[in-house]
PDB file of N, CA and C in Angstrom:
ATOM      1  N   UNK A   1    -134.721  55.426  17.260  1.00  0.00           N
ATOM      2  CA  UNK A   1    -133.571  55.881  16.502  1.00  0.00           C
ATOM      3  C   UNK A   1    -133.799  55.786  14.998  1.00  0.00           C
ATOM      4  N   UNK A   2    -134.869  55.394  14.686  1.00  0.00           N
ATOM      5  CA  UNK A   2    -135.428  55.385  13.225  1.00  0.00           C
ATOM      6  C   UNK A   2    -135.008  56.640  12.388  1.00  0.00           C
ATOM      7  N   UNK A   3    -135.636  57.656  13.384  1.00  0.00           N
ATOM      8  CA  UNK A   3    -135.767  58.750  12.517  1.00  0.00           C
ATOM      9  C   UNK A   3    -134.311  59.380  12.227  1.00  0.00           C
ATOM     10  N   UNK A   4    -133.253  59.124  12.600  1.00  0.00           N
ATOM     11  CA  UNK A   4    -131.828  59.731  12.407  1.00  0.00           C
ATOM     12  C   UNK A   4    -131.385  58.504  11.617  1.00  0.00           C
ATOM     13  N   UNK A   5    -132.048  57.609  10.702  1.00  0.00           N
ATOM     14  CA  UNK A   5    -131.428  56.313  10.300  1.00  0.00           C
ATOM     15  C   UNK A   5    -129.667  55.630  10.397  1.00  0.00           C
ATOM     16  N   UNK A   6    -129.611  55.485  11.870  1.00  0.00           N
ATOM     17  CA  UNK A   6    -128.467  54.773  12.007  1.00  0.00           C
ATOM     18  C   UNK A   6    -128.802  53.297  11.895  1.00  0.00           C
ATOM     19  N   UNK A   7    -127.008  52.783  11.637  1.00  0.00           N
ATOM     20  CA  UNK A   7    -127.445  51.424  11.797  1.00  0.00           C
ATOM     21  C   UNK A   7    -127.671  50.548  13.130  1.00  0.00           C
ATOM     22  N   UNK A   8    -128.335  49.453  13.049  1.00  0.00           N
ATOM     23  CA  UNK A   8    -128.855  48.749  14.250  1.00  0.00           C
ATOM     24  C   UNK A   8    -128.117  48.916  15.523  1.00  0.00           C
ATOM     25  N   UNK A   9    -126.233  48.269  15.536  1.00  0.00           N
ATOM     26  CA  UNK A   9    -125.780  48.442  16.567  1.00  0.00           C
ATOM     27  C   UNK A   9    -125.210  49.809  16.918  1.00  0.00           C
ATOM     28  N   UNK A  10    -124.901  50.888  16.124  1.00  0.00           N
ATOM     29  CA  UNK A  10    -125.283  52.279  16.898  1.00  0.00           C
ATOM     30  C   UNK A  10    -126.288  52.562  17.528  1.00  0.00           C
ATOM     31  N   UNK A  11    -127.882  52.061  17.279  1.00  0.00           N
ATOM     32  CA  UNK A  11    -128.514  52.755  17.485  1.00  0.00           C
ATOM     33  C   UNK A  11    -128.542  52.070  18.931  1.00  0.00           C
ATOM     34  N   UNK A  12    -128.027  50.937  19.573  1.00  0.00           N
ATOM     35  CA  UNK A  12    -128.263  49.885  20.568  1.00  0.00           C
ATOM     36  C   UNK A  12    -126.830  51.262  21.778  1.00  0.00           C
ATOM     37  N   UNK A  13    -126.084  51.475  21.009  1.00  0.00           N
ATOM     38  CA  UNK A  13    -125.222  52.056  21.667  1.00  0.00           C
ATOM     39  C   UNK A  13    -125.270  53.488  22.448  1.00  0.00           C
ATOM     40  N   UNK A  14    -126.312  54.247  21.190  1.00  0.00           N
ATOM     41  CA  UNK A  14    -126.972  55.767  21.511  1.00  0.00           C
ATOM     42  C   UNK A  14    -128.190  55.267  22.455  1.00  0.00           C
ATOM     43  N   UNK A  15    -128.694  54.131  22.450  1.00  0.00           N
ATOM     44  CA  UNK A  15    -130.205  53.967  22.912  1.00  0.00           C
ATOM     45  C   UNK A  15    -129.444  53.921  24.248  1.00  0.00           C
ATOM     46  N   UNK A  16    -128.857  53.326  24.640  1.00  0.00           N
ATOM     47  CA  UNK A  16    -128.071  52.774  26.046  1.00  0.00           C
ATOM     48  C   UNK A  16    -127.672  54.168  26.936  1.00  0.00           C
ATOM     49  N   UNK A  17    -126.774  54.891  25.866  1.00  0.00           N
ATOM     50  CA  UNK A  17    -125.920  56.037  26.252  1.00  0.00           C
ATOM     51  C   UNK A  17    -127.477  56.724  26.615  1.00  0.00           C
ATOM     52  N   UNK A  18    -128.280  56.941  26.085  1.00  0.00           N
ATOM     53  CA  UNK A  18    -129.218  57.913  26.534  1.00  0.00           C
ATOM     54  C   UNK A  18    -130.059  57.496  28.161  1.00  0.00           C
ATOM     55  N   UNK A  19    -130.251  56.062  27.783  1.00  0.00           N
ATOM     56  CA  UNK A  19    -130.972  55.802  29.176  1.00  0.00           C
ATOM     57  C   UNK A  19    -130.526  56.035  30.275  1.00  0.00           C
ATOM     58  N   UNK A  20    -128.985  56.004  30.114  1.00  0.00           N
ATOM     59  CA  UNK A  20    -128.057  56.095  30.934  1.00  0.00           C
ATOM     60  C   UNK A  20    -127.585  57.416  31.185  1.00  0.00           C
ATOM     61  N   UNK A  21    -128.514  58.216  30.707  1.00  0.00           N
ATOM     62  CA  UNK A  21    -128.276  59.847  30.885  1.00  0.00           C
ATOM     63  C   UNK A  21    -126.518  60.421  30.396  1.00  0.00           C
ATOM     64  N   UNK A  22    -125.771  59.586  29.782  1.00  0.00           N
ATOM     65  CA  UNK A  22    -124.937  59.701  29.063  1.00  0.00           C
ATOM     66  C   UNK A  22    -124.769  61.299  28.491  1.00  0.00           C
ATOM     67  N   UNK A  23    -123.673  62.207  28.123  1.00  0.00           N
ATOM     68  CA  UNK A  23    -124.113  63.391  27.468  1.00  0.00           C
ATOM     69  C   UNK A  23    -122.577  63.381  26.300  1.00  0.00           C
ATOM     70  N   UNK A  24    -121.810  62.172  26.296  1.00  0.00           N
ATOM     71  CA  UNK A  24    -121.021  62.535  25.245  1.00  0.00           C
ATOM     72  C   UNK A  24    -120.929  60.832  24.971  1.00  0.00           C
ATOM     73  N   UNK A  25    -121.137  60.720  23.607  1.00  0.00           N
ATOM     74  CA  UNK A  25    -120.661  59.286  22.958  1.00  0.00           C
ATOM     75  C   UNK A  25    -119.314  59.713  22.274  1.00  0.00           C
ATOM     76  N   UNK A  26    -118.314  58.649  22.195  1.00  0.00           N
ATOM     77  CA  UNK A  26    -117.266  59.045  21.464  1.00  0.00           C
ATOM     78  C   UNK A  26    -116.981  57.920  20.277  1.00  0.00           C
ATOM     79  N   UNK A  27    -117.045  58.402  18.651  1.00  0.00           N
ATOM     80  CA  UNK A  27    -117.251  57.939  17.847  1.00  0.00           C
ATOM     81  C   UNK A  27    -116.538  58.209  16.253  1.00  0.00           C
ATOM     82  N   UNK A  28    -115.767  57.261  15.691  1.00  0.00           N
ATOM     83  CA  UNK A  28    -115.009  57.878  14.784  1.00  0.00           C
ATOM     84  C   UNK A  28    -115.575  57.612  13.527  1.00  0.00           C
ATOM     85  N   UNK A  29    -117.104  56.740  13.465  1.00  0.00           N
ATOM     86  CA  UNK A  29    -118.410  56.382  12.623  1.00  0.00           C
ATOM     87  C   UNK A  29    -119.128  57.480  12.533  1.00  0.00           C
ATOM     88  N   UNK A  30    -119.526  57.909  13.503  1.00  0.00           N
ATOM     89  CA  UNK A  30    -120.346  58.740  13.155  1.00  0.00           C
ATOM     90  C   UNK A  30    -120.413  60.274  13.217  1.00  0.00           C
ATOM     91  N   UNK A  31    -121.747  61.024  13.000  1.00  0.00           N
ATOM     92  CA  UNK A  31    -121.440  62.579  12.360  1.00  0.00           C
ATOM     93  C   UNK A  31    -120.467  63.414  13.683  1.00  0.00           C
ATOM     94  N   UNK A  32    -119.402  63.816  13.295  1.00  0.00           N
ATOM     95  CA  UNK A  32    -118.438  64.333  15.004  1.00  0.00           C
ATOM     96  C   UNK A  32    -119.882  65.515  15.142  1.00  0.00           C
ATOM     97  N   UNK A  33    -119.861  66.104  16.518  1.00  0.00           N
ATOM     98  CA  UNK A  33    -120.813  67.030  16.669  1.00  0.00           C
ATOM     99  C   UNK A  33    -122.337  66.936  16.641  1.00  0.00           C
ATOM    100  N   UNK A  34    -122.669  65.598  16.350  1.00  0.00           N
ATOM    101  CA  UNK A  34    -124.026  65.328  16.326  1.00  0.00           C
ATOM    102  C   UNK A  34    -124.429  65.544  17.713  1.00  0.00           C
ATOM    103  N   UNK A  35    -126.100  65.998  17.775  1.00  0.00           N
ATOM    104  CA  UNK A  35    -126.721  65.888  18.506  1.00  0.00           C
ATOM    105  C   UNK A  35    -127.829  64.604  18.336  1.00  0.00           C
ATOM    106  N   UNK A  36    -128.175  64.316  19.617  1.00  0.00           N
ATOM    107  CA  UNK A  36    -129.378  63.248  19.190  1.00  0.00           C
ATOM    108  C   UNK A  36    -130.265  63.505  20.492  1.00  0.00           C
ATOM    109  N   UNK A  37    -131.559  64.037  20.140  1.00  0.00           N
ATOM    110  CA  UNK A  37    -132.665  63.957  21.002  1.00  0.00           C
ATOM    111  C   UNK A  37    -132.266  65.359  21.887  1.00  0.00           C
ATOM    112  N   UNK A  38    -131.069  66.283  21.979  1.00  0.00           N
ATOM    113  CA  UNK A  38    -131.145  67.009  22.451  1.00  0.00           C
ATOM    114  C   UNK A  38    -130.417  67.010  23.907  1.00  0.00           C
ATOM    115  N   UNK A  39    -130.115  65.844  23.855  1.00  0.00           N
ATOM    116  CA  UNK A  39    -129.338  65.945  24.982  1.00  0.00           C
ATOM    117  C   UNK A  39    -127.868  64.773  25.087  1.00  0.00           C
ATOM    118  N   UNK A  40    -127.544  64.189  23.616  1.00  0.00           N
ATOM    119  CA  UNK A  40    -126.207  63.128  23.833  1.00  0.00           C
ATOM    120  C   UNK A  40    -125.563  63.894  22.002  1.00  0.00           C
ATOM    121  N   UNK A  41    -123.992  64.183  22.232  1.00  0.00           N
ATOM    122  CA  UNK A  41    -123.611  64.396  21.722  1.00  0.00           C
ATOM    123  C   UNK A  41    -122.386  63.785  21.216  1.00  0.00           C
ATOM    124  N   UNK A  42    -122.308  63.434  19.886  1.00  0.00           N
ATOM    125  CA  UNK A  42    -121.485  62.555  19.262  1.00  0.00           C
ATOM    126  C   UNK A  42    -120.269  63.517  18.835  1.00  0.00           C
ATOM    127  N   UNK A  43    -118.947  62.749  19.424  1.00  0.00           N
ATOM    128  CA  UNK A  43    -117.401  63.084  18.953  1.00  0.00           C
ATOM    129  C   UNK A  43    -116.682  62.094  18.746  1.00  0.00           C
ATOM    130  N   UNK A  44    -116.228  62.887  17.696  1.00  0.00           N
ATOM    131  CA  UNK A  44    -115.177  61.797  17.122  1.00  0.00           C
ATOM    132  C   UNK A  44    -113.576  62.586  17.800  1.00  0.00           C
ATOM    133  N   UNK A  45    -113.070  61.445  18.530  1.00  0.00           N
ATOM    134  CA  UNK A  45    -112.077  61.853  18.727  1.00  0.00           C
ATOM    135  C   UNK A  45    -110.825  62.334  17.811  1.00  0.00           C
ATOM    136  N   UNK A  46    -111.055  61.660  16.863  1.00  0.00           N
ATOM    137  CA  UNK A  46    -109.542  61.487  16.270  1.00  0.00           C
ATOM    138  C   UNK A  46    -109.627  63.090  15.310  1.00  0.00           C
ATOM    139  N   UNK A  47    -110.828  63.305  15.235  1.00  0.00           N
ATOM    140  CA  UNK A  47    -111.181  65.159  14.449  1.00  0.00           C
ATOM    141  C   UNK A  47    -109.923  66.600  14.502  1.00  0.00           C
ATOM    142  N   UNK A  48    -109.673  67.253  14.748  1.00  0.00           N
ATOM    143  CA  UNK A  48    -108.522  68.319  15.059  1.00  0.00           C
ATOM    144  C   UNK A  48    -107.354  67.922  14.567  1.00  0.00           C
TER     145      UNK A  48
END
């Protein structure tokens, strides 16, 4: 998760969500709409 420089415990949270074949994190930190690696996508709920 280096290369998208989040901080430590996001990156513990995306690292998890991914192993876990996860395909939506929900997040009001970070970028709404992000992709990461191509297959987990970050929303922020509270957006609209």
């Amino acid at each position: 998760m280096t290369k998208y420089r989040f901080a430590y415990w996001d990156s513990l949270i995306l690292t998890a969500a991914l192993e876990n074949h996860c395909t939506l994190v929900y997040s009001e930190d970070l970028q709404d709409e992000q992709w990461i690696e191509n297959q987990l996508m970050i929303v922020n709920p509270f957006k609209k």
